[in-house]
PDB file of N, CA and C in Angstrom:
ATOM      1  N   UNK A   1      40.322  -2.771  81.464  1.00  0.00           N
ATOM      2  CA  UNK A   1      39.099  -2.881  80.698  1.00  0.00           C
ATOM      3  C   UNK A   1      38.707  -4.352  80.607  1.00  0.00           C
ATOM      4  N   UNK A   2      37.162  -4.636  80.735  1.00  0.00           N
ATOM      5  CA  UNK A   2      36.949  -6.013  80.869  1.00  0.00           C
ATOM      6  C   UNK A   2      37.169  -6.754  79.046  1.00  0.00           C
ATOM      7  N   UNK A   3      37.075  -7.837  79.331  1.00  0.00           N
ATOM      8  CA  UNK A   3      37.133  -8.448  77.769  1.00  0.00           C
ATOM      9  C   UNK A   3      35.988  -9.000  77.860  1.00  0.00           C
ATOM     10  N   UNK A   4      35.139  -8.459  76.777  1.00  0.00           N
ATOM     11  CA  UNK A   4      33.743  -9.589  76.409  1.00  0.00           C
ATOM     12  C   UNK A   4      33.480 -10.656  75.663  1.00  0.00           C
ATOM     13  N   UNK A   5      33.591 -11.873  76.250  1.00  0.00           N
ATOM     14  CA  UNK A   5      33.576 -13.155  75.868  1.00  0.00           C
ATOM     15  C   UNK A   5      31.978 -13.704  75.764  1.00  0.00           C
ATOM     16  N   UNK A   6      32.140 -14.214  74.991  1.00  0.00           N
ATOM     17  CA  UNK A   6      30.555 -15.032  74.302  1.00  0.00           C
ATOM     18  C   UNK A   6      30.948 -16.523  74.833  1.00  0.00           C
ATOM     19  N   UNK A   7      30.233 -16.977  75.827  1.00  0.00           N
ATOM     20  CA  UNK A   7      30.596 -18.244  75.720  1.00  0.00           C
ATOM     21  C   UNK A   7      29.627 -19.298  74.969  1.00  0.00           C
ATOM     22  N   UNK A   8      28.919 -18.915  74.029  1.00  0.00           N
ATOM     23  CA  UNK A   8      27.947 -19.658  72.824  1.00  0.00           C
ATOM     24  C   UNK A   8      27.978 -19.044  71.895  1.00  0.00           C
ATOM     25  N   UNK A   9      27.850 -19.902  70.442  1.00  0.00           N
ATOM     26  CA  UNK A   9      27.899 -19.489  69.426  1.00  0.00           C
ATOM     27  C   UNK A   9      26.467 -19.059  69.216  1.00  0.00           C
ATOM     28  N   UNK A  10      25.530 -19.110  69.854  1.00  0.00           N
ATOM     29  CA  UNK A  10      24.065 -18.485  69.525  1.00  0.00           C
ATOM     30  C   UNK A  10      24.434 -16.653  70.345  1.00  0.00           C
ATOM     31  N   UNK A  11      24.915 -16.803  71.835  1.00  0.00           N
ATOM     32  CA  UNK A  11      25.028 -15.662  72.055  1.00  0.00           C
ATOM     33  C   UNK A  11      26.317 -14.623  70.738  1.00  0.00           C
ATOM     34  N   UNK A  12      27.098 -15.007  70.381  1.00  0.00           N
ATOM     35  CA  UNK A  12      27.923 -14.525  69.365  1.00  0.00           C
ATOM     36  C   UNK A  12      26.783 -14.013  68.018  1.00  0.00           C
ATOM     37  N   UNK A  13      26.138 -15.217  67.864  1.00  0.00           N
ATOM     38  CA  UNK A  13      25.191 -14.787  66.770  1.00  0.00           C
ATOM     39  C   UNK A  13      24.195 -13.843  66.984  1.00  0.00           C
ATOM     40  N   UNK A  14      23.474 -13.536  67.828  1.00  0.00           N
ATOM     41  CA  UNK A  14      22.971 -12.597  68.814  1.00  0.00           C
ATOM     42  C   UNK A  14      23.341 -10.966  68.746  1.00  0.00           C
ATOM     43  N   UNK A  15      24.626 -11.124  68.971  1.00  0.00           N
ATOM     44  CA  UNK A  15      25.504  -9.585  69.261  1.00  0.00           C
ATOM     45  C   UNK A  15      25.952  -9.382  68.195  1.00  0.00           C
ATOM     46  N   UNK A  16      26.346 -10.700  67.022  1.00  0.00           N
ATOM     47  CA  UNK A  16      26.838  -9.912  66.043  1.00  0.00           C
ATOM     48  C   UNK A  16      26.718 -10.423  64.369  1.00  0.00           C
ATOM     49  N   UNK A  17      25.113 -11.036  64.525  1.00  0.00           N
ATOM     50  CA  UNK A  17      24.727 -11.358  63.063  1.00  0.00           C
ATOM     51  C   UNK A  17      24.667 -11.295  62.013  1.00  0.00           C
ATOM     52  N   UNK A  18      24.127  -9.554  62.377  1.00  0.00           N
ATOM     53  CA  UNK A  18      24.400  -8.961  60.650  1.00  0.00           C
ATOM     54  C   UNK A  18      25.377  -8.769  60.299  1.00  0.00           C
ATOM     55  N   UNK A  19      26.651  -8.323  61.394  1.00  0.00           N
ATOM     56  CA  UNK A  19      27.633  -8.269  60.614  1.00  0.00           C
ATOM     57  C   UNK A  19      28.840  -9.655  60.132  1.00  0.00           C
ATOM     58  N   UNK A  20      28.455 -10.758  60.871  1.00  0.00           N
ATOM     59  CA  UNK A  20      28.647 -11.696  60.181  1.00  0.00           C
ATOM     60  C   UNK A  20      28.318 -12.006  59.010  1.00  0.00           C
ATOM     61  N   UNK A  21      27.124 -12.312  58.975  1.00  0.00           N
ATOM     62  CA  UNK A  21      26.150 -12.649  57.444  1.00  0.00           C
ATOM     63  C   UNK A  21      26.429 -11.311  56.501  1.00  0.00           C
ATOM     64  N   UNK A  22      27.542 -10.274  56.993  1.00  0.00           N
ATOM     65  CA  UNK A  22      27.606  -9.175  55.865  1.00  0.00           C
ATOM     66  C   UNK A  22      28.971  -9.901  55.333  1.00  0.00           C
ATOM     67  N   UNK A  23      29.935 -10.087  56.525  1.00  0.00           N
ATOM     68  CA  UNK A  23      31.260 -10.347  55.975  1.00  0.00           C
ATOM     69  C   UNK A  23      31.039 -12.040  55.234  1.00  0.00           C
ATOM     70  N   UNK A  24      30.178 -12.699  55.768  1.00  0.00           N
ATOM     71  CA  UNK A  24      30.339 -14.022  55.082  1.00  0.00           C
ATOM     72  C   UNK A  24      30.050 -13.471  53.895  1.00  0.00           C
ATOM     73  N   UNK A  25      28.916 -12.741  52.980  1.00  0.00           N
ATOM     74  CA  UNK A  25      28.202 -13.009  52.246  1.00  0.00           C
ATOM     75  C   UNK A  25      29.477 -12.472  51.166  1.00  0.00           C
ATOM     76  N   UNK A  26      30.494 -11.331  51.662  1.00  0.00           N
ATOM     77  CA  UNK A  26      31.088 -10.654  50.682  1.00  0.00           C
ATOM     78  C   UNK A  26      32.286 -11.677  50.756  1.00  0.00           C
ATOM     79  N   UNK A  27      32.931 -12.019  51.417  1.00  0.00           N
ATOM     80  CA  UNK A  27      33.951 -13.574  51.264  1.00  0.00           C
ATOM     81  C   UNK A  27      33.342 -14.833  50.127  1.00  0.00           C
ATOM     82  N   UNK A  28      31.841 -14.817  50.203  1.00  0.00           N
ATOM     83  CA  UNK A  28      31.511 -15.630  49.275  1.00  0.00           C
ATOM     84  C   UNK A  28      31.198 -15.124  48.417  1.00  0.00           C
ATOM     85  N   UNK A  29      30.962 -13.804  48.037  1.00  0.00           N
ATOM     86  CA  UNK A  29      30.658 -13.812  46.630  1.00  0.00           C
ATOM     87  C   UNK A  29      32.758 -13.183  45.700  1.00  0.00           C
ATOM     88  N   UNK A  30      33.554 -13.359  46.645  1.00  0.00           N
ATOM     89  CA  UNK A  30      35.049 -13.884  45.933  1.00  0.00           C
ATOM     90  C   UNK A  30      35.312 -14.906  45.560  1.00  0.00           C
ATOM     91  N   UNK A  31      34.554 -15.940  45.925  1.00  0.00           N
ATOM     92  CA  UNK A  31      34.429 -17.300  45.314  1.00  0.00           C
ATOM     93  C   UNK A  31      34.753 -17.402  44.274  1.00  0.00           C
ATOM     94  N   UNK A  32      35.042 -18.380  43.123  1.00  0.00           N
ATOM     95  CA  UNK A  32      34.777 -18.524  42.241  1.00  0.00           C
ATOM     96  C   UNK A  32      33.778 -19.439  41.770  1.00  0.00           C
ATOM     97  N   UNK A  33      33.077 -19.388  40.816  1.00  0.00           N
ATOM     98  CA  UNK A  33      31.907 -20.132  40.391  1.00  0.00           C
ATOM     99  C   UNK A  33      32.283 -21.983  40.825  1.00  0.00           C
ATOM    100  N   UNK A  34      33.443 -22.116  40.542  1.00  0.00           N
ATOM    101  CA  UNK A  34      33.658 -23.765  40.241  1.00  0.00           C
ATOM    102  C   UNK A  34      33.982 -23.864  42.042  1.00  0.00           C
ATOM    103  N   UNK A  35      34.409 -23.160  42.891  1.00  0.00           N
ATOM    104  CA  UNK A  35      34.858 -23.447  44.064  1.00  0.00           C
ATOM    105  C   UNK A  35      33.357 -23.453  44.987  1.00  0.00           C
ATOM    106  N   UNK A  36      32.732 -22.464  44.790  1.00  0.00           N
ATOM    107  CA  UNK A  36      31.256 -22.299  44.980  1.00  0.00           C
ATOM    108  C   UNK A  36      30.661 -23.792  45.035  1.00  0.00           C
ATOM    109  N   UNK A  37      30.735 -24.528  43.479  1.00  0.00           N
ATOM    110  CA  UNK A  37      30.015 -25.514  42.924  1.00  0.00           C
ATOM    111  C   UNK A  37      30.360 -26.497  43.975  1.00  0.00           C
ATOM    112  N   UNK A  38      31.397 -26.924  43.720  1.00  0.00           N
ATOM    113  CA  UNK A  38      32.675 -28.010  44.231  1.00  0.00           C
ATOM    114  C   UNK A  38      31.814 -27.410  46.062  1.00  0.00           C
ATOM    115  N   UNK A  39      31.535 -26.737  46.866  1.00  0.00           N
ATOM    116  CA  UNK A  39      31.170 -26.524  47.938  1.00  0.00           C
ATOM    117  C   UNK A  39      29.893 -27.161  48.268  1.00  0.00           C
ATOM    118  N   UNK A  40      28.725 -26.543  46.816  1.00  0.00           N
ATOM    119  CA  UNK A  40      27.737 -27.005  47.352  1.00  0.00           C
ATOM    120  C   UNK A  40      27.399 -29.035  47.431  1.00  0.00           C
ATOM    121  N   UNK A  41      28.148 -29.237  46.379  1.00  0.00           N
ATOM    122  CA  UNK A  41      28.002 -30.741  45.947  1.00  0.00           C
ATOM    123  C   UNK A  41      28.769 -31.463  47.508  1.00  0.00           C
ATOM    124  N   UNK A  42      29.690 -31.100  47.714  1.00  0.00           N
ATOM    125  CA  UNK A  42      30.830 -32.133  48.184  1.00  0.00           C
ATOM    126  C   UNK A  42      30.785 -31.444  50.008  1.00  0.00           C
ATOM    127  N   UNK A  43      30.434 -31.927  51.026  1.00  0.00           N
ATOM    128  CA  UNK A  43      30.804 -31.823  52.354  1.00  0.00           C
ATOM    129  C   UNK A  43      32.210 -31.095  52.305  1.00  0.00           C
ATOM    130  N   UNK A  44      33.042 -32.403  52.384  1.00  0.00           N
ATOM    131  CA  UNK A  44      34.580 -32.119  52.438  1.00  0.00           C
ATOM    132  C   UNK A  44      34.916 -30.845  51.973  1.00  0.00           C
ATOM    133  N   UNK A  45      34.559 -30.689  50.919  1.00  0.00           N
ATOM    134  CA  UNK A  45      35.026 -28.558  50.027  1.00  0.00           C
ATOM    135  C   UNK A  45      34.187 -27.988  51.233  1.00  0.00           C
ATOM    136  N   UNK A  46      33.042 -28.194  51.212  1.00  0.00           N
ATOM    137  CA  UNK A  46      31.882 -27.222  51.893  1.00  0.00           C
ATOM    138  C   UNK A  46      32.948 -27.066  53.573  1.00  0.00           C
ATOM    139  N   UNK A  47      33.199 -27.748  53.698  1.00  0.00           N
ATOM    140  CA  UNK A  47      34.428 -27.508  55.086  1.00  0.00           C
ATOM    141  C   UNK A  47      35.555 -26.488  54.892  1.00  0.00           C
ATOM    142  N   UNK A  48      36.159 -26.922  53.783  1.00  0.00           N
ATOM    143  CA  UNK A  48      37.414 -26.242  53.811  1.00  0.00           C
ATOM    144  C   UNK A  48      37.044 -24.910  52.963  1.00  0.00           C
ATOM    145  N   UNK A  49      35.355 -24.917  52.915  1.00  0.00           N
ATOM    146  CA  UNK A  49      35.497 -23.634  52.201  1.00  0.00           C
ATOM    147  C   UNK A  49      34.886 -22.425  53.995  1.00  0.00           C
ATOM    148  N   UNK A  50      33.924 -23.385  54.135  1.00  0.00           N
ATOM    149  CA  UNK A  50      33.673 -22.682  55.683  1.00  0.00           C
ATOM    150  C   UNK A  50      34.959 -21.832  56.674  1.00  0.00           C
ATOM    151  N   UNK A  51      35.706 -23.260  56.438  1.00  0.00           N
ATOM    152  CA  UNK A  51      37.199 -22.978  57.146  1.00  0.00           C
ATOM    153  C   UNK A  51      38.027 -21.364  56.819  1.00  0.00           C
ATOM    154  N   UNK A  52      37.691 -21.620  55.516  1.00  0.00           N
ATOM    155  CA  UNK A  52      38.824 -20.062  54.488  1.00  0.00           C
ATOM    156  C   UNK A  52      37.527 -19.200  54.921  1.00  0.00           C
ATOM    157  N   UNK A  53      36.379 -19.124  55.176  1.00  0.00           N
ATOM    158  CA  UNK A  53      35.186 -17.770  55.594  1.00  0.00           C
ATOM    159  C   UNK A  53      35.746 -17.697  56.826  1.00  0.00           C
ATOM    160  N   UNK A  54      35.534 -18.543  57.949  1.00  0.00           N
ATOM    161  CA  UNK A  54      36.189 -18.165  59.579  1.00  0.00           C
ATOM    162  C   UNK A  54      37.603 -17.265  59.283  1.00  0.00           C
ATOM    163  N   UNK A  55      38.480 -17.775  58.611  1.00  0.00           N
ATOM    164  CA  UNK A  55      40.030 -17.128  58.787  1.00  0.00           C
ATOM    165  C   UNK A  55      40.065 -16.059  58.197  1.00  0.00           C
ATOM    166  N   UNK A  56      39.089 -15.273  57.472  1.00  0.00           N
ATOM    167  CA  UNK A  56      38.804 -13.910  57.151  1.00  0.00           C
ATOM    168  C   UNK A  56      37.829 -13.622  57.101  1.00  0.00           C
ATOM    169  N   UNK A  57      37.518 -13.604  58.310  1.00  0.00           N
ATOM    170  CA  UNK A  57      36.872 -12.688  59.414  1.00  0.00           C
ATOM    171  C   UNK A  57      37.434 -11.769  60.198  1.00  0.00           C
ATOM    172  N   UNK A  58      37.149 -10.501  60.308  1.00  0.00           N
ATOM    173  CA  UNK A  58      37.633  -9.376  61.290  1.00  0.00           C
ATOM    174  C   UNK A  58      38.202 -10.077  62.394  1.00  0.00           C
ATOM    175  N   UNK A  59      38.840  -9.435  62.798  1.00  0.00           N
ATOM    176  CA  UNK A  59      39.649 -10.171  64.065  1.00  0.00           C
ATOM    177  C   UNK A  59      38.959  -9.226  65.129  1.00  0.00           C
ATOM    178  N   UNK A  60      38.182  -8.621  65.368  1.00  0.00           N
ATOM    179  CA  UNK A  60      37.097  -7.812  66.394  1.00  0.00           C
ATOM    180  C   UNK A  60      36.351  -8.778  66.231  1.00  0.00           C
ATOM    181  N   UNK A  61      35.832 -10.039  65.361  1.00  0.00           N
ATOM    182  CA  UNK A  61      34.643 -10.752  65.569  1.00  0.00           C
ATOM    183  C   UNK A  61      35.323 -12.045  65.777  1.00  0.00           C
ATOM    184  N   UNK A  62      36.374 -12.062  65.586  1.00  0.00           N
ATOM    185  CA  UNK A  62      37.219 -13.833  65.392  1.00  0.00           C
ATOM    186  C   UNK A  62      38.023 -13.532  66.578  1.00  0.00           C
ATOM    187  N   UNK A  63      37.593 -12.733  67.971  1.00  0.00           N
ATOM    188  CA  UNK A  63      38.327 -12.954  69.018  1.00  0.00           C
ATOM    189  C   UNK A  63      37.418 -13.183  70.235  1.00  0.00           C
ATOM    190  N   UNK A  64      36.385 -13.380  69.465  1.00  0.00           N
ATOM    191  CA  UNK A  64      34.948 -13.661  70.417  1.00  0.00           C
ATOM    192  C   UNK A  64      34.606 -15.336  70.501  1.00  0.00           C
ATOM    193  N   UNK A  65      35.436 -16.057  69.219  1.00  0.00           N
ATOM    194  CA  UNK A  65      35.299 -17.473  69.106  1.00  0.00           C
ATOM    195  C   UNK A  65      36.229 -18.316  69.590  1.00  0.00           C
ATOM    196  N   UNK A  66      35.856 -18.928  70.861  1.00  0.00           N
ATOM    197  CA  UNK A  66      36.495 -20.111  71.129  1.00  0.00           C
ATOM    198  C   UNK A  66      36.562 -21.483  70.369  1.00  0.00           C
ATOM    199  N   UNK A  67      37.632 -22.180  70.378  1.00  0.00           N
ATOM    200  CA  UNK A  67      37.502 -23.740  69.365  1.00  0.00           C
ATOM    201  C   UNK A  67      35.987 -24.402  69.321  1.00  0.00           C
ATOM    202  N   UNK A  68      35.318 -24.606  70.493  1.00  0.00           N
ATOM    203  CA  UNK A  68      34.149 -25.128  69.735  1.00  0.00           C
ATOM    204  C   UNK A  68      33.341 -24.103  69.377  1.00  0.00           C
ATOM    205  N   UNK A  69      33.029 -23.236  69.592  1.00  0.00           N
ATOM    206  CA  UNK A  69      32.154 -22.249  68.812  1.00  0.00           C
ATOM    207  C   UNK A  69      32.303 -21.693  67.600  1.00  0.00           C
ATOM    208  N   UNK A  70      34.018 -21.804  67.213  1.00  0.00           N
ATOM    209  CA  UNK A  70      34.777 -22.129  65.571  1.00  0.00           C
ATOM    210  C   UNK A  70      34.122 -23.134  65.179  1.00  0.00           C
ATOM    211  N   UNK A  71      33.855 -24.469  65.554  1.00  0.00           N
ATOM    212  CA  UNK A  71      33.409 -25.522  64.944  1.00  0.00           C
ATOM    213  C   UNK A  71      32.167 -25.344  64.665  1.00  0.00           C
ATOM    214  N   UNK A  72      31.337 -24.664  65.657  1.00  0.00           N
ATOM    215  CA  UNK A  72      30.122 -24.222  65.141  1.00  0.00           C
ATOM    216  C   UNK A  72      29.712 -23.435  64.011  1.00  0.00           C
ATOM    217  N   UNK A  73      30.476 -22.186  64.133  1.00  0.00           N
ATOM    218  CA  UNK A  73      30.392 -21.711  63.239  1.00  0.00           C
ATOM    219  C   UNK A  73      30.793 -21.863  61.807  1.00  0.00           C
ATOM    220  N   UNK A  74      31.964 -22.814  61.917  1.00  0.00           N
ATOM    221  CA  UNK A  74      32.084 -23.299  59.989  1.00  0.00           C
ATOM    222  C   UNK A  74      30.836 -24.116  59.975  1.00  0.00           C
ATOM    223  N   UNK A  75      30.245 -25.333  60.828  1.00  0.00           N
ATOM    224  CA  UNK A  75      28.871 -26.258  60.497  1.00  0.00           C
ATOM    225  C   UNK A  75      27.940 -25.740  60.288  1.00  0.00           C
ATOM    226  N   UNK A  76      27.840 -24.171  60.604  1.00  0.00           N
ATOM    227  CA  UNK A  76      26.569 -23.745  59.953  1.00  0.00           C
ATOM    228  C   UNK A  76      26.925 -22.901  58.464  1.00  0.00           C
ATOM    229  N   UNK A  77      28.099 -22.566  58.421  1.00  0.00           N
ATOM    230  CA  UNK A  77      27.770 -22.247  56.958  1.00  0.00           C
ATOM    231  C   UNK A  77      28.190 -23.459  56.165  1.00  0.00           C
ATOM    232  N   UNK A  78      28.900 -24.777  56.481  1.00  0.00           N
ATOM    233  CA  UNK A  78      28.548 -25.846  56.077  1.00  0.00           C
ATOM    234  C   UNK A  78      27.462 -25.931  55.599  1.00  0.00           C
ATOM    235  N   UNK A  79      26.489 -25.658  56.440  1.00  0.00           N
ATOM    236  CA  UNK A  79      24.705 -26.398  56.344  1.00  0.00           C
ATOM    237  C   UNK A  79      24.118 -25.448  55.392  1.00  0.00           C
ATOM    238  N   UNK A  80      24.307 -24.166  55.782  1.00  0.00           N
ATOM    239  CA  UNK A  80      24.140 -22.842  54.176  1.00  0.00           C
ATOM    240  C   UNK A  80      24.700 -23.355  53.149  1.00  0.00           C
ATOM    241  N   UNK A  81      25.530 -24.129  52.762  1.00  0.00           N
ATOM    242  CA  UNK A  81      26.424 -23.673  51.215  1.00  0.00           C
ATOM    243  C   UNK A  81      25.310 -25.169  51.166  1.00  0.00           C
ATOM    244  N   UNK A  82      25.207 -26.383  51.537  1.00  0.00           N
ATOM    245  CA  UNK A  82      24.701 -27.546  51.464  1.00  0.00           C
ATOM    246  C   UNK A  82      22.991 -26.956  51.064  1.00  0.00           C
ATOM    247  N   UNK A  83      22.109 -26.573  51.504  1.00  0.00           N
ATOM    248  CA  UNK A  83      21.106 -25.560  51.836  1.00  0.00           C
ATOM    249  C   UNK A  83      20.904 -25.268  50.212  1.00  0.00           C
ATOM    250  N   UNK A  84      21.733 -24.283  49.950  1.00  0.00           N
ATOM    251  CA  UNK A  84      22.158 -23.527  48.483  1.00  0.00           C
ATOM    252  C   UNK A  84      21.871 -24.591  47.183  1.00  0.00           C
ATOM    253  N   UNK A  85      21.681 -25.686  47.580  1.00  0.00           N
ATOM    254  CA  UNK A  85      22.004 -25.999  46.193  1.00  0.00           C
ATOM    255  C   UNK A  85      20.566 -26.786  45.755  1.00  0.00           C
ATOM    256  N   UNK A  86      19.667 -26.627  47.200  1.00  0.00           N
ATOM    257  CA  UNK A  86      18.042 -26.527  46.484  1.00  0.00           C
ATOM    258  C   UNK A  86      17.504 -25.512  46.200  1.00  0.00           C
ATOM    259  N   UNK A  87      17.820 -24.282  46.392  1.00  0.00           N
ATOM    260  CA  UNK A  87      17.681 -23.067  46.041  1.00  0.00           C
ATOM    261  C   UNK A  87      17.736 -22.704  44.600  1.00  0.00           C
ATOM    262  N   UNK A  88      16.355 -22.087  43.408  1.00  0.00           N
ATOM    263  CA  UNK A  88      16.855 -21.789  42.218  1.00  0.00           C
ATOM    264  C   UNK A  88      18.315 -21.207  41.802  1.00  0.00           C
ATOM    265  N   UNK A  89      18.693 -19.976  42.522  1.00  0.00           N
ATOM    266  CA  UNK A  89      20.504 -19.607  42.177  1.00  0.00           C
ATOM    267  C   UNK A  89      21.285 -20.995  42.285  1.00  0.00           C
ATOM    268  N   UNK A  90      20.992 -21.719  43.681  1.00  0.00           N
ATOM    269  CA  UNK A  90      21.775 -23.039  43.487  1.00  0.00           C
ATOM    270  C   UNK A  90      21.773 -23.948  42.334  1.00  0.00           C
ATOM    271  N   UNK A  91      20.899 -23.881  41.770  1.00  0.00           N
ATOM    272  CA  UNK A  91      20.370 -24.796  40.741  1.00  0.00           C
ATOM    273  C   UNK A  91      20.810 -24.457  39.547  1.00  0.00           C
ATOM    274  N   UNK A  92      20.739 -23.292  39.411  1.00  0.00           N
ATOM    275  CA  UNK A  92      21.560 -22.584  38.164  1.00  0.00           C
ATOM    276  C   UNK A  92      22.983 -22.141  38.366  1.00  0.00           C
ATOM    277  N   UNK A  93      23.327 -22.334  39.705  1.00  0.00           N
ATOM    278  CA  UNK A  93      25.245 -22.649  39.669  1.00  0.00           C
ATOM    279  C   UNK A  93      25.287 -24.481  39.004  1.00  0.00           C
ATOM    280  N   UNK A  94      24.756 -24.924  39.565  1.00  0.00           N
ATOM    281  CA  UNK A  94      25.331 -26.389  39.621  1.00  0.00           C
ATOM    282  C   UNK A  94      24.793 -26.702  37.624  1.00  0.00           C
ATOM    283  N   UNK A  95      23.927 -26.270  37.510  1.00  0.00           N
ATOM    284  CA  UNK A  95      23.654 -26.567  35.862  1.00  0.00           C
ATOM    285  C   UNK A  95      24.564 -25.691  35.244  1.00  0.00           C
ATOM    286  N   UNK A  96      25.525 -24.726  35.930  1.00  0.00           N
ATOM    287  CA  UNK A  96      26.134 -24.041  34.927  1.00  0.00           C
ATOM    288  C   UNK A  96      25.474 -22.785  34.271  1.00  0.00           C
ATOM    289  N   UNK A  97      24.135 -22.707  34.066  1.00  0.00           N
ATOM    290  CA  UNK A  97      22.990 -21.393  33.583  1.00  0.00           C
ATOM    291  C   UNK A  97      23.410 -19.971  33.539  1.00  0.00           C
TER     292      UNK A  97
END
């Protein structure tokens, strides 16, 4: 049986978006409020929080990512959690509301 390899993180995003943006969204809302916060303010968290979304991910979708297309994919939800915090919900995590 052949193995289907994505060799771009746009083609990956392509074949399997929604169910990414389903599993990210439910990994982040286990967050906790202060780890959330600490994400949107600070790069460095916003990494190592990207990092902990990639490593639980289905392993049917985390065997489609090669190392740089891993890197891609934590920099864009990097750029989401960063994103988030001009957003009213963002605004009312970071004030605490």
């Amino acid at each position: 049986m052949l193995k289907c390899v994505f060799s771009t993180y746009t083609a990956i995003r392509k074949k399997f978006g929604q169910t990414i943006d389903r599993h990210v969204g439910t990994i982040i809302r286990r967050c906790s409020k202060d780890e959330l916060k600490a994400a949107c303010l600070d790069k460095n968290k916003a990494e190592e929080l990207a990092a902990k979304v990639y490593f639980q991910l289905p392993e049917h979708i985390k065997k489609h990512f090669k190392a740089e297309t891993k890197v891609q994919f934590i920099n864009d939800v990097v750029e989401k959690l960063m994103a988030a915090k001009d957003t009213k919900k963002g605004q009312n995590l970071i004030l605490d509301k």
